[in-house]
C-alpha atoms as a PDB file:
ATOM      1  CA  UNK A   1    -214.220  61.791-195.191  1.00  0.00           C
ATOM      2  CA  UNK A   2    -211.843  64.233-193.579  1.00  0.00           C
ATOM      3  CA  UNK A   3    -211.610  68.050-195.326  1.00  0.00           C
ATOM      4  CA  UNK A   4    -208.433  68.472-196.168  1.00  0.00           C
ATOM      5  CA  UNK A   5    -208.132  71.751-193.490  1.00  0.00           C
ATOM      6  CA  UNK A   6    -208.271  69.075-190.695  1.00  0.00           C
ATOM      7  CA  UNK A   7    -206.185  66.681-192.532  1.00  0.00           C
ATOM      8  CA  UNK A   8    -203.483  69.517-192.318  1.00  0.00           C
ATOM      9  CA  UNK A   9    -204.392  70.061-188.647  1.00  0.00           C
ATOM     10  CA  UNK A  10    -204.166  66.230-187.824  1.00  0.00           C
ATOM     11  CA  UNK A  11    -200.780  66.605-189.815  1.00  0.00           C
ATOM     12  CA  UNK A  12    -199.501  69.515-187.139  1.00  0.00           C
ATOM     13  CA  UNK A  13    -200.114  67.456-184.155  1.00  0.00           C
ATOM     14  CA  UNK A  14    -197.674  64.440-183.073  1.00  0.00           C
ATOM     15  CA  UNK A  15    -199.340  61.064-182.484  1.00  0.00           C
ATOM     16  CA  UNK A  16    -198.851  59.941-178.733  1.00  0.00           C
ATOM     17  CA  UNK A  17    -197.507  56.290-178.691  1.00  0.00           C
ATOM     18  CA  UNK A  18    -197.876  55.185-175.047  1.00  0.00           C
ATOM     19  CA  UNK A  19    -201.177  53.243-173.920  1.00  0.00           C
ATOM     20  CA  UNK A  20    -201.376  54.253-170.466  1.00  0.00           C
ATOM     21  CA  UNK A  21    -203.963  55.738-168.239  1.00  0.00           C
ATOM     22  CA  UNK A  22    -203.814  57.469-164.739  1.00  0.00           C
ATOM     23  CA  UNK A  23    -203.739  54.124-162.735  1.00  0.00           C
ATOM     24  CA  UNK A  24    -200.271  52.741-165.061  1.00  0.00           C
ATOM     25  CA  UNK A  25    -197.853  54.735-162.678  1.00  0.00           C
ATOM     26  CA  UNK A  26    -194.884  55.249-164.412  1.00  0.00           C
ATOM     27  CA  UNK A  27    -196.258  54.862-167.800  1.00  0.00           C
ATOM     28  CA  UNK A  28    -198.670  57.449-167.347  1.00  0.00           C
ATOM     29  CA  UNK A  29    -195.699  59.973-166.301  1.00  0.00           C
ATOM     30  CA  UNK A  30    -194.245  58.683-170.099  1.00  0.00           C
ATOM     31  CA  UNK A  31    -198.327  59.723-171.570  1.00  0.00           C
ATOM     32  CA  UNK A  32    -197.922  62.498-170.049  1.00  0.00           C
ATOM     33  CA  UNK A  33    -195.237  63.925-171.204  1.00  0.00           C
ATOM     34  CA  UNK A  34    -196.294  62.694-174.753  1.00  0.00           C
ATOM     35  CA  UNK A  35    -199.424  64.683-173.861  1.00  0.00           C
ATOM     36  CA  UNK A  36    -197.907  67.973-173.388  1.00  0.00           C
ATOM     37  CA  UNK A  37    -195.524  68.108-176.274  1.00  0.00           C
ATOM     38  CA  UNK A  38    -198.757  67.015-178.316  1.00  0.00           C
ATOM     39  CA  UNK A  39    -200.093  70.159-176.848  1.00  0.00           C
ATOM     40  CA  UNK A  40    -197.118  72.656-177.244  1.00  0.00           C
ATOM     41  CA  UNK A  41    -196.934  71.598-180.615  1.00  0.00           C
ATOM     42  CA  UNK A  42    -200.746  71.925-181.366  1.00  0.00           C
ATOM     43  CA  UNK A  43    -200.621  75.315-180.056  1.00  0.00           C
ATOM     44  CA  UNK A  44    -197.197  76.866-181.807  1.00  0.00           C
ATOM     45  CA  UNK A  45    -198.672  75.762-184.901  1.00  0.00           C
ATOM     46  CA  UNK A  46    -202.313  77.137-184.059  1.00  0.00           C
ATOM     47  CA  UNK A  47    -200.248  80.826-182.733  1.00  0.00           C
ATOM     48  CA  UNK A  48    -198.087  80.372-185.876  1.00  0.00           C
ATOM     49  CA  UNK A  49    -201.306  80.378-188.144  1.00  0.00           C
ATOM     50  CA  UNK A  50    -202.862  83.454-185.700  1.00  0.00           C
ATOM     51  CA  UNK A  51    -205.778  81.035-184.806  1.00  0.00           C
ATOM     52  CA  UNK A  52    -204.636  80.643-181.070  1.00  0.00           C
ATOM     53  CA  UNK A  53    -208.192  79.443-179.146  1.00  0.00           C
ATOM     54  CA  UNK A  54    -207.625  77.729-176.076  1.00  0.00           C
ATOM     55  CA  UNK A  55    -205.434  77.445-172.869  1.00  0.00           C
ATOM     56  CA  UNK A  56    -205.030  74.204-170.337  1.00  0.00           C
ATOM     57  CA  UNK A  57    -203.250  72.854-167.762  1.00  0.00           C
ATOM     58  CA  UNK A  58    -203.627  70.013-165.495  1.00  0.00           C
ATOM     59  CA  UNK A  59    -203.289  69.220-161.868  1.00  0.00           C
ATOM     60  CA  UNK A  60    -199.948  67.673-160.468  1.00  0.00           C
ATOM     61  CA  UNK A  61    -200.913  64.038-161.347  1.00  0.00           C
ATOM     62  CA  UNK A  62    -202.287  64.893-165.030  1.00  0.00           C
ATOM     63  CA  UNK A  63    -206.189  63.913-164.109  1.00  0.00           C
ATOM     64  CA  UNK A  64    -207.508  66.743-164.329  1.00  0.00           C
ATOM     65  CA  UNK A  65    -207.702  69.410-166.589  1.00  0.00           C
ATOM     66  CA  UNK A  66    -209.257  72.960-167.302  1.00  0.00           C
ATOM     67  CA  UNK A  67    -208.020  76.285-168.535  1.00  0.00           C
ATOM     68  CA  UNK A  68    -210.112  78.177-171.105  1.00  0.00           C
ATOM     69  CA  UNK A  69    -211.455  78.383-174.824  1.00  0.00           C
ATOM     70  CA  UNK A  70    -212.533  81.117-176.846  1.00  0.00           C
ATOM     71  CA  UNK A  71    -214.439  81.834-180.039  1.00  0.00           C
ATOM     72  CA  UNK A  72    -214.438  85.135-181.904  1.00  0.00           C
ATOM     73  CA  UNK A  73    -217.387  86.077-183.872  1.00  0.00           C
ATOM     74  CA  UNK A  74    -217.874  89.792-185.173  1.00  0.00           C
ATOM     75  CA  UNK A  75    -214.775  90.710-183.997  1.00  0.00           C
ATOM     76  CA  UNK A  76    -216.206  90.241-179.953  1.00  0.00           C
ATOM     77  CA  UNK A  77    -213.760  87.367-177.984  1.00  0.00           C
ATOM     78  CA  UNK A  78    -216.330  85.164-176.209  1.00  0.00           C
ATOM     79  CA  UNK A  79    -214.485  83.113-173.468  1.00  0.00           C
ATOM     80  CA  UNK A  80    -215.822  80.170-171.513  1.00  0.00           C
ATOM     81  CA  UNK A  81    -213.736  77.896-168.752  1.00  0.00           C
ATOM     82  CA  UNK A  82    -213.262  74.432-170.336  1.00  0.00           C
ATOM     83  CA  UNK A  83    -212.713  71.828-168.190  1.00  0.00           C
ATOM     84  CA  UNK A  84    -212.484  67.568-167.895  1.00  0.00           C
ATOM     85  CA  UNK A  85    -211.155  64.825-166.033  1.00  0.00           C
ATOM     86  CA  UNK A  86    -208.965  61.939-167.376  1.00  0.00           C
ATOM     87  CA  UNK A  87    -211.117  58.681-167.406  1.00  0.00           C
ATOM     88  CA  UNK A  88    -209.681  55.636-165.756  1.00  0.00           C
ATOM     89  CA  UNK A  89    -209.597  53.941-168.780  1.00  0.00           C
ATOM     90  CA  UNK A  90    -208.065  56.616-170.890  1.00  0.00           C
ATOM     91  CA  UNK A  91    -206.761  56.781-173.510  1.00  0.00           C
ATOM     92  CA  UNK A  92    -209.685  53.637-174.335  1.00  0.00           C
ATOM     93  CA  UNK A  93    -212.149  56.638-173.336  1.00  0.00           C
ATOM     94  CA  UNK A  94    -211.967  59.851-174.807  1.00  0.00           C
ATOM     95  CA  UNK A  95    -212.409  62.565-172.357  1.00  0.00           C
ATOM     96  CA  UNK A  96    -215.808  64.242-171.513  1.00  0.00           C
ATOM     97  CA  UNK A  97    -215.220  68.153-172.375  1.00  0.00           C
ATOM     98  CA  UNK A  98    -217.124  70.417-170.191  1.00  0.00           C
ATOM     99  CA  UNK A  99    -217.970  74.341-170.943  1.00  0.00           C
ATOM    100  CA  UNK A 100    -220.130  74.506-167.620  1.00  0.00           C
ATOM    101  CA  UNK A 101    -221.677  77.815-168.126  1.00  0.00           C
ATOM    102  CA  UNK A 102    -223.372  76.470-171.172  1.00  0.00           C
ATOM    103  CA  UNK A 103    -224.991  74.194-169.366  1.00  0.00           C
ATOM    104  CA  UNK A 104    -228.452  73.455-170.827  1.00  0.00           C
ATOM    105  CA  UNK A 105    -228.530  76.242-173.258  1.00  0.00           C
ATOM    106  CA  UNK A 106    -227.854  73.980-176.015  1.00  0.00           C
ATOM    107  CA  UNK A 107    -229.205  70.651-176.863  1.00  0.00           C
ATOM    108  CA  UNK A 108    -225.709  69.415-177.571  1.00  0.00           C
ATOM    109  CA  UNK A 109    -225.008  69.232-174.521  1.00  0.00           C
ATOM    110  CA  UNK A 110    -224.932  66.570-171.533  1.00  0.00           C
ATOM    111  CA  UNK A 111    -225.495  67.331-167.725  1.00  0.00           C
ATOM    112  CA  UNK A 112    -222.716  69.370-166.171  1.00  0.00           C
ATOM    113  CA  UNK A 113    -222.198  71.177-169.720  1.00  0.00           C
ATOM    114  CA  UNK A 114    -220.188  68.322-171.273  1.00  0.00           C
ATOM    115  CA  UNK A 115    -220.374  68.459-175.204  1.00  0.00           C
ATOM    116  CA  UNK A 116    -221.956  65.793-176.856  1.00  0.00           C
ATOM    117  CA  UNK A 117    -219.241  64.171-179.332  1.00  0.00           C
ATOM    118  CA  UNK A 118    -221.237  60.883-179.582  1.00  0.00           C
ATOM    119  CA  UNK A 119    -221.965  60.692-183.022  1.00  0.00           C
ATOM    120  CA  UNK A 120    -218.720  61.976-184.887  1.00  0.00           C
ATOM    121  CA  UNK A 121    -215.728  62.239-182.837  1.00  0.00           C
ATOM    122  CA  UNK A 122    -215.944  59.331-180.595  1.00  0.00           C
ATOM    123  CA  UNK A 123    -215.612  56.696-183.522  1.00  0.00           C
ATOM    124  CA  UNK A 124    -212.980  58.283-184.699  1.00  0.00           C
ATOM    125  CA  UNK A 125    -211.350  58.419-180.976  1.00  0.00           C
ATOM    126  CA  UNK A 126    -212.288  54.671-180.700  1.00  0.00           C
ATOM    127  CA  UNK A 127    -210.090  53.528-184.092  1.00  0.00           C
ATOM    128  CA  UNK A 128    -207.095  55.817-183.192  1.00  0.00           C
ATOM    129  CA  UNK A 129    -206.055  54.343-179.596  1.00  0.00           C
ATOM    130  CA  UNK A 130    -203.612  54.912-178.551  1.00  0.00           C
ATOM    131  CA  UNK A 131    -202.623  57.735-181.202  1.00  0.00           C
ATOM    132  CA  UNK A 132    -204.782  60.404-180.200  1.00  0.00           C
ATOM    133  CA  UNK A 133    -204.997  62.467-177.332  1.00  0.00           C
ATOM    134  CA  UNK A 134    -205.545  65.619-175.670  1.00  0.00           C
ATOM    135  CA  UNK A 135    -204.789  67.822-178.582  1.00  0.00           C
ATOM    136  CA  UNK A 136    -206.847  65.776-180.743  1.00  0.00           C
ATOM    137  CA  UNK A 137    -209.508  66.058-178.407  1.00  0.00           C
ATOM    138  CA  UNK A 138    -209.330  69.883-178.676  1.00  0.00           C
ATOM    139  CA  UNK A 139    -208.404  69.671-182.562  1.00  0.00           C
ATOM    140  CA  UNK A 140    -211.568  67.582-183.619  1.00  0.00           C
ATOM    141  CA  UNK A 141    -213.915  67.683-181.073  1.00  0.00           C
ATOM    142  CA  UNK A 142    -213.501  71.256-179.124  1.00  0.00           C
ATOM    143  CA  UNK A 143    -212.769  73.219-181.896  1.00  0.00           C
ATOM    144  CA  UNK A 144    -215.717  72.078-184.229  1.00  0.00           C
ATOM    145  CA  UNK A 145    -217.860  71.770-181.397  1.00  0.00           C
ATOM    146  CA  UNK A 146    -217.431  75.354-180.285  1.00  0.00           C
ATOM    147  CA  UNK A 147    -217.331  76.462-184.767  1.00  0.00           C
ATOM    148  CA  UNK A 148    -221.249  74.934-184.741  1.00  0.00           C
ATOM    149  CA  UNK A 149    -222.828  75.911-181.541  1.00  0.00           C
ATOM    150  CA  UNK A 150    -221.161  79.103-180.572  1.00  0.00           C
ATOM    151  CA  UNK A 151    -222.528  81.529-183.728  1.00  0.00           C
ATOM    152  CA  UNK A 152    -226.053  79.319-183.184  1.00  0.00           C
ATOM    153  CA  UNK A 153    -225.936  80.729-179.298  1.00  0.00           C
ATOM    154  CA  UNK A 154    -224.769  83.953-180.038  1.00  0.00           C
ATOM    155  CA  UNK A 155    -227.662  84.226-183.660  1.00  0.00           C
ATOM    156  CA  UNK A 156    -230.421  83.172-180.810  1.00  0.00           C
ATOM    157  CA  UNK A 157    -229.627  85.523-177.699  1.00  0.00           C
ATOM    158  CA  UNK A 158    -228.947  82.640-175.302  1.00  0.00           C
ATOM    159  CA  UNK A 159    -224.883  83.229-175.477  1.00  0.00           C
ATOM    160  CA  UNK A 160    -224.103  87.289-174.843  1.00  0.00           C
ATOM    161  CA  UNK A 161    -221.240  89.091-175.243  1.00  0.00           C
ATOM    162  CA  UNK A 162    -219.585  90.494-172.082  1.00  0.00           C
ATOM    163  CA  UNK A 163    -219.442  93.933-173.432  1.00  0.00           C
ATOM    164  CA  UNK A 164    -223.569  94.123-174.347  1.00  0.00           C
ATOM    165  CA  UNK A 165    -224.799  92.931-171.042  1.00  0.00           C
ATOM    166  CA  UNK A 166    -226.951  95.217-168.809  1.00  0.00           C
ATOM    167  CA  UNK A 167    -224.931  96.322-166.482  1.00  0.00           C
END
């Protein structure tokens, strides 16, 4: 039960074929790479369709990650620092996706402002291993995440743009 807008965003994004995690040496340099041109590709087409949201990069081994994310509503850019770590049994494990300055302003949310993605993305993480990975991550569980709760924080006063704060 897939609309078909995601359908054609699943479509953009390559499907990674290596089944390795940060303690498979060399075959997590080969995930990696698979990683990035997952990502390059997921953000051409996302810049190609003008709906360029987010930015990461990773430390030197490829465990950790964080860059930023950004949602536009009434024509004000709000931008929060996105951050998570590779589990040790990725890619079995999705990864936990932080936004730390929400932290406990919303109640889907986990301690240390990781989004909860318990109840739909997670299943669908759990039948596509080893296919799916960081893009994905941001494709169906950032991205709708941030499409939900963002306007909700913004409608109740708790998330304020930069531009309308008291000085």
């Amino acid at each position: 039960m897939v609309d078909e807008a995601t359908k054609k965003t699943l479509a953009a994004i390559p499907l990674l074929k290596t089944k390795a995690g940060p303690r498979d040496a060399d075959l997590w340099v080969q995930r990696l790479k698979e990683e990035y041109q997952a990502l390059i590709q997921y953000v051409q087409t996302n810049k190609q369709a003008d709906n360029d949201w987010f930015r990461l990069e990773s430390n030197q081994e490829g465990t950790r990650w964080f860059g930023k994310c950004w949602y536009y509503d009434q024509l004000k850019r709000y931008e929060f620092n996105v951050e998570f770590d590779i589990p040790v049994t990725y890619p079995t494990t999705a990864p936990e996706i932080a936004i730390p300055e929400l932290d406990g302003k919303t109640a889907k949310m986990y301690r240390g402002g990781r989004i909860c993605l318990t109840d739909h993305f997670k299943p669908l993480w759990a039948r596509n291993v080893p296919k799916f990975g960081i893009a994905q991550a941001m494709a169906l569980g950032l991205g709708p995440w941030l499409a939900v709760e963002i306007p909700d924080l913004i409608a109740r006063g708790v998330v304020v743009h930069k531009d309308d704060q008291d000085s």
